[in-house]
N, C-alpha and C. Protein backbone atom coordinates (compact mmCIF):
# COMPACT_ATOMS: atom_id res chain seq x y z
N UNK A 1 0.84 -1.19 0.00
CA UNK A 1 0.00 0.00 0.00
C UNK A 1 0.88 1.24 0.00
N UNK A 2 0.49 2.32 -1.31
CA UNK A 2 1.30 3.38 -0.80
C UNK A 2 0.65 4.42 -0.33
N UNK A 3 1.30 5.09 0.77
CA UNK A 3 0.27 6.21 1.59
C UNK A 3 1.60 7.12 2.20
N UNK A 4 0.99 8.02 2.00
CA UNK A 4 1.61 9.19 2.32
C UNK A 4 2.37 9.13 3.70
N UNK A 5 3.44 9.75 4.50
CA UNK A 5 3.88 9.26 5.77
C UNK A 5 3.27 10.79 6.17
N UNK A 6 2.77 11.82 6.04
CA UNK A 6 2.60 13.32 6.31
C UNK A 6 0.85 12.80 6.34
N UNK A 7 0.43 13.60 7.55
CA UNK A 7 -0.95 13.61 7.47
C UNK A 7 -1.66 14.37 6.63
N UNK A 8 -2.45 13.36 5.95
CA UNK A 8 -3.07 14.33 5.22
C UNK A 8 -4.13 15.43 5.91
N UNK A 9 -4.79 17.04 5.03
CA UNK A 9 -5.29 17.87 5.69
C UNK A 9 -6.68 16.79 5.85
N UNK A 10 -7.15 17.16 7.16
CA UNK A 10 -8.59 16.83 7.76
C UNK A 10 -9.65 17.58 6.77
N UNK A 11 -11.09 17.17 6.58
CA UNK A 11 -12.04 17.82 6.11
C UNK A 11 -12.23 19.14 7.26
N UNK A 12 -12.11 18.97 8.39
CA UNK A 12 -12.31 20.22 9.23
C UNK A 12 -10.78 21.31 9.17
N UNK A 13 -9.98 21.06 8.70
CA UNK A 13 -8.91 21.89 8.16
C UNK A 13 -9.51 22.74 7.12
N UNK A 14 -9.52 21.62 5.94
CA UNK A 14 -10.25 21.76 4.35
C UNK A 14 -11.48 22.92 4.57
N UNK A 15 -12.46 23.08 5.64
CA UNK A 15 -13.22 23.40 5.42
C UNK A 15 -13.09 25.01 6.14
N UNK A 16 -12.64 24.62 7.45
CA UNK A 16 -11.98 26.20 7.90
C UNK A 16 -11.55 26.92 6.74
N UNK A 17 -10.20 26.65 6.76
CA UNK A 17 -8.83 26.89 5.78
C UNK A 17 -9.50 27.77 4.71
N UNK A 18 -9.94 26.70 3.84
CA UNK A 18 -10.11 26.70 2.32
C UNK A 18 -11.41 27.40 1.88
N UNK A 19 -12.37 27.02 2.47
CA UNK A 19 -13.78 27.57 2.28
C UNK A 19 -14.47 29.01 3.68
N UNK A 20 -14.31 28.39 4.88
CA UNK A 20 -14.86 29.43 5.85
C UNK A 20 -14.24 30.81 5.95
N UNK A 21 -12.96 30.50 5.99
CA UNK A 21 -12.54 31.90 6.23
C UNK A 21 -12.14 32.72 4.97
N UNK A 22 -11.59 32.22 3.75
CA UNK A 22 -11.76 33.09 2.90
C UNK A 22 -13.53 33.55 2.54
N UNK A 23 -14.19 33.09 2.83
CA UNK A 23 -15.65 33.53 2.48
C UNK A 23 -16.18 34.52 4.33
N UNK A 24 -15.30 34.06 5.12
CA UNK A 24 -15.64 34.82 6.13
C UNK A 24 -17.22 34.23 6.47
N UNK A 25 -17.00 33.22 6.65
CA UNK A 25 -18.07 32.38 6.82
C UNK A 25 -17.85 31.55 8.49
N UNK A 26 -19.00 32.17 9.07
CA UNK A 26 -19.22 31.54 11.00
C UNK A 26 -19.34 30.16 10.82
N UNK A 27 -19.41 29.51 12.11
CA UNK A 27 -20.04 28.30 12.08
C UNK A 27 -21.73 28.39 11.75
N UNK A 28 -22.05 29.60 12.56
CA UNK A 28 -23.31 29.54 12.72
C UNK A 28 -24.30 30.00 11.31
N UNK A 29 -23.04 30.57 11.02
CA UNK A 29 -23.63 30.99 9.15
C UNK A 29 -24.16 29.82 8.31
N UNK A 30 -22.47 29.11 8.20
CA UNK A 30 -22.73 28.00 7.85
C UNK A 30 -23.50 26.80 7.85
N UNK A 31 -24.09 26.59 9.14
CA UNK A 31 -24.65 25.77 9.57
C UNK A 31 -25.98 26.40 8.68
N UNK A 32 -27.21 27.61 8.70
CA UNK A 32 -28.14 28.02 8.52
C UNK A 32 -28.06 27.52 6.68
N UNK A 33 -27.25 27.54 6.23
CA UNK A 33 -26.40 27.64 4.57
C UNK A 33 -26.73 25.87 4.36
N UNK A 34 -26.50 25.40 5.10
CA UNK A 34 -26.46 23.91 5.40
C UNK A 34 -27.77 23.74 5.79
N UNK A 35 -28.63 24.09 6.63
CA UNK A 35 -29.89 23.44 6.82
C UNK A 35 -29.86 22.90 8.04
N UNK A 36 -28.28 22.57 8.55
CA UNK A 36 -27.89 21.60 9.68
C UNK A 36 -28.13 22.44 11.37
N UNK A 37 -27.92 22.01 12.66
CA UNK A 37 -27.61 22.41 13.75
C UNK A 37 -26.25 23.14 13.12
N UNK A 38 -25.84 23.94 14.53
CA UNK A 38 -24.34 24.75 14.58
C UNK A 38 -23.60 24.10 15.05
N UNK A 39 -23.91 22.46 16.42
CA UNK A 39 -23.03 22.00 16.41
C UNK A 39 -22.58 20.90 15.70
N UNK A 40 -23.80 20.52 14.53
CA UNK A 40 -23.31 19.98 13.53
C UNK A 40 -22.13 20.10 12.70
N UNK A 41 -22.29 21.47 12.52
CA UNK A 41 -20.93 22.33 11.58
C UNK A 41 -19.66 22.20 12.62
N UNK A 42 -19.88 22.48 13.97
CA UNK A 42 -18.66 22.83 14.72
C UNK A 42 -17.84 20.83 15.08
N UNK A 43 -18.63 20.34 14.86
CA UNK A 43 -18.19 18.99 15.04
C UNK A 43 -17.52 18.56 13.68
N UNK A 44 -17.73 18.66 12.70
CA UNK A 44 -17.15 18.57 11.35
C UNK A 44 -15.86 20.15 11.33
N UNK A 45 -16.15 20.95 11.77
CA UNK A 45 -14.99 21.79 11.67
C UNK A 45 -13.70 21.56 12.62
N UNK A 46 -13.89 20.44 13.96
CA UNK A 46 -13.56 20.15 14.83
C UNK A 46 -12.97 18.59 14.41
N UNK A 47 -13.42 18.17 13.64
CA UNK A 47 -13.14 16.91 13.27
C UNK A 47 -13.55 15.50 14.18
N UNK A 48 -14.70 16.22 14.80
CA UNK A 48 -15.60 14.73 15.44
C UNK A 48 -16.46 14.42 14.97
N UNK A 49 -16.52 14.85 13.46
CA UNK A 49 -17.99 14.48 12.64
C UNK A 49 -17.49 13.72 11.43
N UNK A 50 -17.80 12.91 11.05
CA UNK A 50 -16.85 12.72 9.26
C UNK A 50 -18.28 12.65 8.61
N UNK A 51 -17.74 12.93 7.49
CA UNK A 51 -18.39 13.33 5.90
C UNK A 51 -18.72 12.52 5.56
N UNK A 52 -20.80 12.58 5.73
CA UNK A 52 -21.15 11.28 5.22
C UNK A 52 -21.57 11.58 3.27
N UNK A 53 -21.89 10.51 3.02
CA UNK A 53 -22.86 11.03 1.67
C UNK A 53 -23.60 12.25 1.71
N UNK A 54 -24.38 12.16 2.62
CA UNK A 54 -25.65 12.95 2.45
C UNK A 54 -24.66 14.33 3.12
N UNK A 55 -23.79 14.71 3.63
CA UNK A 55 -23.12 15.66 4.20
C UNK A 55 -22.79 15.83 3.31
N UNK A 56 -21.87 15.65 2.09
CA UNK A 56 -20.96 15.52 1.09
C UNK A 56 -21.35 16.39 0.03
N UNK A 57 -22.87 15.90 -0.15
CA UNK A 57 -23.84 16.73 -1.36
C UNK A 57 -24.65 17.85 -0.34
N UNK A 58 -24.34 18.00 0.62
CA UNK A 58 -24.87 19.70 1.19
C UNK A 58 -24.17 20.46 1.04
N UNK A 59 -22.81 19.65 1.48
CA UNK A 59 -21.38 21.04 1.11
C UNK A 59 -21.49 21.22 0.02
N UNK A 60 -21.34 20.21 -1.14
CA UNK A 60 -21.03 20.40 -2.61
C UNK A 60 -21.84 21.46 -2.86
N UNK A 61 -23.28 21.18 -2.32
CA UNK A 61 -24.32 21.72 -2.98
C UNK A 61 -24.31 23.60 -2.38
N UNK A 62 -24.03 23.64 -1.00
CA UNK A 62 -23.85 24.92 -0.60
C UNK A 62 -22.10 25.82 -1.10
N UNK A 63 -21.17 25.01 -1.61
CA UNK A 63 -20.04 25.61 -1.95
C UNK A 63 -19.73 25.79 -3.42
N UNK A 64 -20.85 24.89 -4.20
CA UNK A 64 -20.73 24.41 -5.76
C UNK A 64 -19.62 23.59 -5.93
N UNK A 65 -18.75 22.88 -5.27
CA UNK A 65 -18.19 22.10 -5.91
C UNK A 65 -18.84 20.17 -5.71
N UNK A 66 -17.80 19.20 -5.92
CA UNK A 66 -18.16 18.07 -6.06
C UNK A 66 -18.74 17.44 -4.48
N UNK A 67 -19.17 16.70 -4.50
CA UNK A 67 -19.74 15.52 -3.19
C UNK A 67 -18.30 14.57 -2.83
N UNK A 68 -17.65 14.47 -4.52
CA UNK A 68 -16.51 13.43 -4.39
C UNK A 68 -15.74 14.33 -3.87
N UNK A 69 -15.33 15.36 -3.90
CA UNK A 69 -14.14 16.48 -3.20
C UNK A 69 -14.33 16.09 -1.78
N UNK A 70 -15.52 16.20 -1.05
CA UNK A 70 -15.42 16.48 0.37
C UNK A 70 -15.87 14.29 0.90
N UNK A 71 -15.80 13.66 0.37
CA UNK A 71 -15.73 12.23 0.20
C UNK A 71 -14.19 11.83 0.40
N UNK A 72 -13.50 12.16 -0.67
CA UNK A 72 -12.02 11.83 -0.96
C UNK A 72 -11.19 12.38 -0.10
N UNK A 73 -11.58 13.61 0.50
CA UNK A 73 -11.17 14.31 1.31
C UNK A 73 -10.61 13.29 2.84
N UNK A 74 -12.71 13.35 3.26
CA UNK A 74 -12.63 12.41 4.28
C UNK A 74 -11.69 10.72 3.84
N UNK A 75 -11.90 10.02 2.86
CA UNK A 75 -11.40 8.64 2.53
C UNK A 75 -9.73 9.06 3.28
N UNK A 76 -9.56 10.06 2.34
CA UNK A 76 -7.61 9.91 2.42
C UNK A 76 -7.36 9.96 4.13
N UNK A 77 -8.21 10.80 4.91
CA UNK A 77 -7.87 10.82 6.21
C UNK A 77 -8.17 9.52 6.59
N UNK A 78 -9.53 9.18 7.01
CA UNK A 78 -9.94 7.93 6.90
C UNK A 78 -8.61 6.26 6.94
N UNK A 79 -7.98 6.60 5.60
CA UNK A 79 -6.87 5.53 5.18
C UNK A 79 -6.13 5.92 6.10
N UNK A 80 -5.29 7.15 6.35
CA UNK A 80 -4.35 7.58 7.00
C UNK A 80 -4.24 7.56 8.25
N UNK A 81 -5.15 7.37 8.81
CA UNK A 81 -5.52 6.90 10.10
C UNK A 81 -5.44 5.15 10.32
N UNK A 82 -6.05 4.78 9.52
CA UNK A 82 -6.11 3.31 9.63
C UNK A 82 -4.62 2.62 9.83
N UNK A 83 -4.07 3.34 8.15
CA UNK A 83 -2.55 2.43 8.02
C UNK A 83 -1.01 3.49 9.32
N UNK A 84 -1.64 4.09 9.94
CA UNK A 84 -1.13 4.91 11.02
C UNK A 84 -1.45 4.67 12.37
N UNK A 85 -2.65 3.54 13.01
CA UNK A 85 -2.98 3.29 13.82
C UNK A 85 -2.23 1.59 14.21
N UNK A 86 -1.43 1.66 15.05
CA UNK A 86 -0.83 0.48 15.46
C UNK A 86 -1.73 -0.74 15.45
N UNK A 87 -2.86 -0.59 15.74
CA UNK A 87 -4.17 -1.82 16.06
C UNK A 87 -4.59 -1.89 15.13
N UNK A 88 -4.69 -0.73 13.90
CA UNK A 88 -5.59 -1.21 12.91
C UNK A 88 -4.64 -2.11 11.90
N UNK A 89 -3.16 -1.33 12.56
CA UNK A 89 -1.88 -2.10 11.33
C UNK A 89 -2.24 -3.43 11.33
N UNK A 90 -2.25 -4.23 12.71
CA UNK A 90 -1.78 -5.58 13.14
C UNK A 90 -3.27 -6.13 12.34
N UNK A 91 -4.44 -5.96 12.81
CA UNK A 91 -5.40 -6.45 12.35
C UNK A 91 -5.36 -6.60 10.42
N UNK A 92 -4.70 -5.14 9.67
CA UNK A 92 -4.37 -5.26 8.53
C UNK A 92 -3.70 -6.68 7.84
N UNK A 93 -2.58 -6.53 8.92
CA UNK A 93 -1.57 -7.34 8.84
C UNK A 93 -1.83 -8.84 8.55
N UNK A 94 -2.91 -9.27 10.10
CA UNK A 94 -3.32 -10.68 9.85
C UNK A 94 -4.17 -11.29 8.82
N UNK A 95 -4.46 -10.52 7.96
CA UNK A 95 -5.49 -11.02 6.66
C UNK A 95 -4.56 -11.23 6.08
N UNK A 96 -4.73 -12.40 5.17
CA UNK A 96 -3.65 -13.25 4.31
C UNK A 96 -4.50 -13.06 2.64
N UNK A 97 -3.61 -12.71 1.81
CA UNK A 97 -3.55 -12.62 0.47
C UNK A 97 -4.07 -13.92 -0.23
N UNK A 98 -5.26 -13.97 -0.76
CA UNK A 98 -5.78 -14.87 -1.46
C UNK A 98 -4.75 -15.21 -2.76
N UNK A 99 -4.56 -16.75 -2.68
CA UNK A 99 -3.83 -16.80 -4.24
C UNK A 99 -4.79 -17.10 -5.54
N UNK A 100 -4.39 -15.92 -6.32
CA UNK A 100 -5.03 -16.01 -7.61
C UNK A 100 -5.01 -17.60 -8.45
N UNK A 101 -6.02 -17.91 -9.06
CA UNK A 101 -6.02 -19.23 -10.21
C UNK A 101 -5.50 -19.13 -11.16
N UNK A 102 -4.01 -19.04 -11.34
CA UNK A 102 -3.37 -18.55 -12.78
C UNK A 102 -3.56 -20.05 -13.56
């Protein structure tokens, strides 16, 4: 597997960073923009929320870009966590490689 050794940015980085503050955009803005609670937004800006589907196409849909942007986003953290977590390594580890029927 190849994966980055640098964490990748969080969707709650991504979303501060990149989208809130150049638009000068609150949580509480956001959230109303979204449809969602405020501590909906502040848990995803906080990074105790991850990006479901249906989250994915509100952002897209409130920022105009893709569902897959804020998806891929979450995935890469997601992976990066997994193949970075000592417990999830070992458990990785013990699954054995099916041999193909050449």
């Amino acid at each position: 597997m190849l994966m980055t050794k640098r964490k990748p940015a969080t969707v709650g980085e991504i979303l501060v960073e990149e989208f809130m503050q150049p638009m000068g955009l609150t949580q509480g803005a956001l959230a109303e923009a979204m449809g969602v609670q405020r501590k909906h937004v502040n848990e995803l800006c906080n990074n105790r929320r991850t990006v479901t589907a249906p989250t994915a196409l509100i952002l897209a849909r409130v920022f105009g870009n893709s569902p897959e942007f804020w998806l891929n986003a979450q995935r890469r953290t997601d992976l990066w966590e997994a193949m970075n977590s000592p417990r999830e390594r070992e458990r990785i580890e013990r699954a054995k490689p099916l041999q193909s029927a050449a």
